[in-house]
Protein backbone atom coordinates (compact mmCIF):
# COMPACT_ATOMS: atom_id res chain seq x y z
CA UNK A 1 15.88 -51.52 -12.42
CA UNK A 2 13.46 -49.80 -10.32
CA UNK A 3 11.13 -51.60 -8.18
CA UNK A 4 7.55 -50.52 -8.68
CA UNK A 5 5.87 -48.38 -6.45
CA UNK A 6 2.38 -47.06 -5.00
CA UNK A 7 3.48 -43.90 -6.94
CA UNK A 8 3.87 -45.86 -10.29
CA UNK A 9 0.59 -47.23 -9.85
CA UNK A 10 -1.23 -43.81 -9.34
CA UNK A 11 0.46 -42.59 -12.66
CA UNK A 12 -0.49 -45.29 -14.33
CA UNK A 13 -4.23 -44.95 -13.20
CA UNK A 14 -4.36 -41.44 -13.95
CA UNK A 15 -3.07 -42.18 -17.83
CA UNK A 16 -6.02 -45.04 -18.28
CA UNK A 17 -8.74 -42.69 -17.05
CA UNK A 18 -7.03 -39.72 -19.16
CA UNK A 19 -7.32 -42.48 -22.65
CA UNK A 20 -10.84 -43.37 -21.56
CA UNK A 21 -12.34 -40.00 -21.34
CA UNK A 22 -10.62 -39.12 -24.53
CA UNK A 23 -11.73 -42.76 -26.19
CA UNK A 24 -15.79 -41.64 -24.69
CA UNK A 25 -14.77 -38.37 -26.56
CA UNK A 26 -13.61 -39.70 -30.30
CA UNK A 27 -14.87 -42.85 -30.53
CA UNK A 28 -18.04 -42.88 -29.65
CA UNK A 29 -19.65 -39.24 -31.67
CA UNK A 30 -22.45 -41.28 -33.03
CA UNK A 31 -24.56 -40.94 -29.63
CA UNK A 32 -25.42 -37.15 -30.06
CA UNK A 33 -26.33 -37.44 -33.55
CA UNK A 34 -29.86 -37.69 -32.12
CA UNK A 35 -30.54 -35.32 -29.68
CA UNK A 36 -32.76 -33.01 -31.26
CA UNK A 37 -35.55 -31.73 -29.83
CA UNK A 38 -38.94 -33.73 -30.48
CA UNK A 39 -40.20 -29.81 -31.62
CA UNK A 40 -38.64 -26.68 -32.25
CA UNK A 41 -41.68 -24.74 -29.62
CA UNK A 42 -40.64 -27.25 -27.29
CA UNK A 43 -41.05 -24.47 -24.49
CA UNK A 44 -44.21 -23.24 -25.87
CA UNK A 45 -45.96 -26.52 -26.20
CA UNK A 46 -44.88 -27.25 -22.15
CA UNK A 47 -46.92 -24.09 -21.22
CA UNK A 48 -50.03 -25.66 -23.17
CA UNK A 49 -49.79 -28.85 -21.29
CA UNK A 50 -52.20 -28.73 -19.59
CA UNK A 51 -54.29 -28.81 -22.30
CA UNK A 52 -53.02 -31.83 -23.77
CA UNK A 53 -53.97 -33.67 -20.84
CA UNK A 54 -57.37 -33.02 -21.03
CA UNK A 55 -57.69 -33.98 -24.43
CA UNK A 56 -56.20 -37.34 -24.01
CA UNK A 57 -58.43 -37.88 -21.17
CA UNK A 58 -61.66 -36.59 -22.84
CA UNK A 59 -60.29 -39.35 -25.52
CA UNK A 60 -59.57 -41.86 -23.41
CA UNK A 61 -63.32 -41.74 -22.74
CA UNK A 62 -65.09 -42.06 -26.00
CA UNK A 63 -66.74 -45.00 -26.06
CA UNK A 64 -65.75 -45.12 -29.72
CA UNK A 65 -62.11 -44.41 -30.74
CA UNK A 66 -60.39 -43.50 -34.14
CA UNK A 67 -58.36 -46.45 -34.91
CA UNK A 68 -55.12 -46.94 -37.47
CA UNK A 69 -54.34 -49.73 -39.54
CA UNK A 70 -51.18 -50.74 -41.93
CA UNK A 71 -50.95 -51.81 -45.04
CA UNK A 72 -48.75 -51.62 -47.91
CA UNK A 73 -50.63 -48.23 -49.34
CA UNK A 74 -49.75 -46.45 -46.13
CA UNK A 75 -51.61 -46.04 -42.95
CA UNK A 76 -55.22 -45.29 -42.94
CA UNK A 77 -56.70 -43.89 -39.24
CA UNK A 78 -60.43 -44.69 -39.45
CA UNK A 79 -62.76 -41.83 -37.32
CA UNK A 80 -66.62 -43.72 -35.65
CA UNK A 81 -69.25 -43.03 -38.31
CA UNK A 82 -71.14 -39.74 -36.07
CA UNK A 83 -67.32 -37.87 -37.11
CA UNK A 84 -67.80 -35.54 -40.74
CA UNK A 85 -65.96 -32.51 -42.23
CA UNK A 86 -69.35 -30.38 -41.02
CA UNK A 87 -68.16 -31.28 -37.41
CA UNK A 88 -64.88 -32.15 -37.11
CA UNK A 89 -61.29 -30.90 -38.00
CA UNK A 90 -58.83 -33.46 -37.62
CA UNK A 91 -54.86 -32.83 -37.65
CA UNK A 92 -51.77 -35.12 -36.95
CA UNK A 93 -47.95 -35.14 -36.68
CA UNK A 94 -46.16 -38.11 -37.62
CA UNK A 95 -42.86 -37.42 -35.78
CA UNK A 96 -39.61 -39.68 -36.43
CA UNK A 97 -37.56 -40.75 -33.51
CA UNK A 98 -34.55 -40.18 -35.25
CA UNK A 99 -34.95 -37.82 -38.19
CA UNK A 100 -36.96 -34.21 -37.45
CA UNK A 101 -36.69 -33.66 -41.15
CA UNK A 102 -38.82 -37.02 -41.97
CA UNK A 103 -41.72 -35.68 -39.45
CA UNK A 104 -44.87 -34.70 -41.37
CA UNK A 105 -47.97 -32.29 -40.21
CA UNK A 106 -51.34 -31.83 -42.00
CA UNK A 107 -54.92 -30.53 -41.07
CA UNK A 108 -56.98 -33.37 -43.18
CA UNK A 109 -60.15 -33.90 -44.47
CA UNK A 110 -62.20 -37.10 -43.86
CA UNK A 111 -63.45 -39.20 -46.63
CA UNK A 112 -66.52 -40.71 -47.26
CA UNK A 113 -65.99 -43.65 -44.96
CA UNK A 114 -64.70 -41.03 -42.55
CA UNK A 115 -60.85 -42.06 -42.46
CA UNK A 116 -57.60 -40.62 -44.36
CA UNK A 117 -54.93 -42.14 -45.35
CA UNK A 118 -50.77 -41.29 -45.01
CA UNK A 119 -49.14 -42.55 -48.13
CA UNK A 120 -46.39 -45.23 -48.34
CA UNK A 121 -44.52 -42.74 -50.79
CA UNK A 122 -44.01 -40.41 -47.76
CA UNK A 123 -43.39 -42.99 -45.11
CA UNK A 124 -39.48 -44.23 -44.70
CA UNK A 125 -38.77 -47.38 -42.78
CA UNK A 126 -38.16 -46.80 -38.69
CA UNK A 127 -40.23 -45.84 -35.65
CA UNK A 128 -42.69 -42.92 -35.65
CA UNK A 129 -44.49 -41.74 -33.02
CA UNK A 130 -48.26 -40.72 -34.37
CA UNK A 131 -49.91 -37.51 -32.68
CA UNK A 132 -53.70 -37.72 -33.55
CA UNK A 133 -55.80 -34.37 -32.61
CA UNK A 134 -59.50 -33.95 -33.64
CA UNK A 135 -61.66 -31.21 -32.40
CA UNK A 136 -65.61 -32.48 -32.70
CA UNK A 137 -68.39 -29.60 -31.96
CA UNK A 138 -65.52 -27.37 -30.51
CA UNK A 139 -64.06 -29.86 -27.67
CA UNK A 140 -60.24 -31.30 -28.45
CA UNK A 141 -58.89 -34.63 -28.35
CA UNK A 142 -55.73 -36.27 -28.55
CA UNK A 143 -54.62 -40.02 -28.68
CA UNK A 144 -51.03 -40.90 -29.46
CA UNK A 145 -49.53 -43.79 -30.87
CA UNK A 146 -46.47 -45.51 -31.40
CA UNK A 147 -45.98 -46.77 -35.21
CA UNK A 148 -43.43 -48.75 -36.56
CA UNK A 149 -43.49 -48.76 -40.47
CA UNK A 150 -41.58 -51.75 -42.32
């Protein structure tokens, strides 16, 4: 029998780190299930950055902010009472974390109480993030928020 030797213990090394990069490899697939992009104009959108910025500062500043609440018909953002469909178009993304193909994007119109409302029925349980963008008289805004529907 063969005594063991500084050479026997590199081989061996070399054979564990060979069976861990090959377990990283086919065991654990599930971790680039989600890495999509956040948008297909990814690229695009960074060029326009700039702009975003300002809008979430000029909202940042309002004295009076659109707020959004929960409740089991869906999720209603409510706009101060100065906001109307004569002077202000209002749009939002509702992106998923983890799903692209759950994200939804309208241009809305404000109701009478000047709020809208995203159904339940289109809403699946898991983390959204909530992109709200309003222009009022011709200047842009922009408040995100994170949302977490049950």
């Amino acid at each position: 029998m063969k005594n063991f030797s500084w050479g026997h213990g590199i081989v061996i090394a070399l054979f564990a780190f060979i069976i861990f990069i090959l377990s990283m490899l086919f065991l654990f697939p599930a971790g680039q299930k989600n890495s999509e992009m956040v948008t297909d104009n990814y690229y695009e959108e960074e060029l326009q950055y700039q702009n975003v910025i300002d809008a979430k500062k000029r909202a940042d500043n309002l004295q009076e902010k659109p707020v959004y609440n929960q409740s089991a018909g869906g999720i209603k953002i409510a706009f101060p009472k100065e906001y109307n469909n004569a002077n202000t178009t209002v749009k939002f993304v509702l992106n998923r974390t983890d799903d692209q193909n759950l994200d939804i994007k309208k241009t809305v119109q404000l109701d009478a109480q000047q709020s809208f409302l995203i159904p339940a029925q289109v809403l699946k349980k898991g983390n959204y993030t909530l992109r709200l963008m309003w222009a009022k008289d011709k200047t842009d805004y922009r408040m995100d928020y994170d949302v977490i529907w049950k």
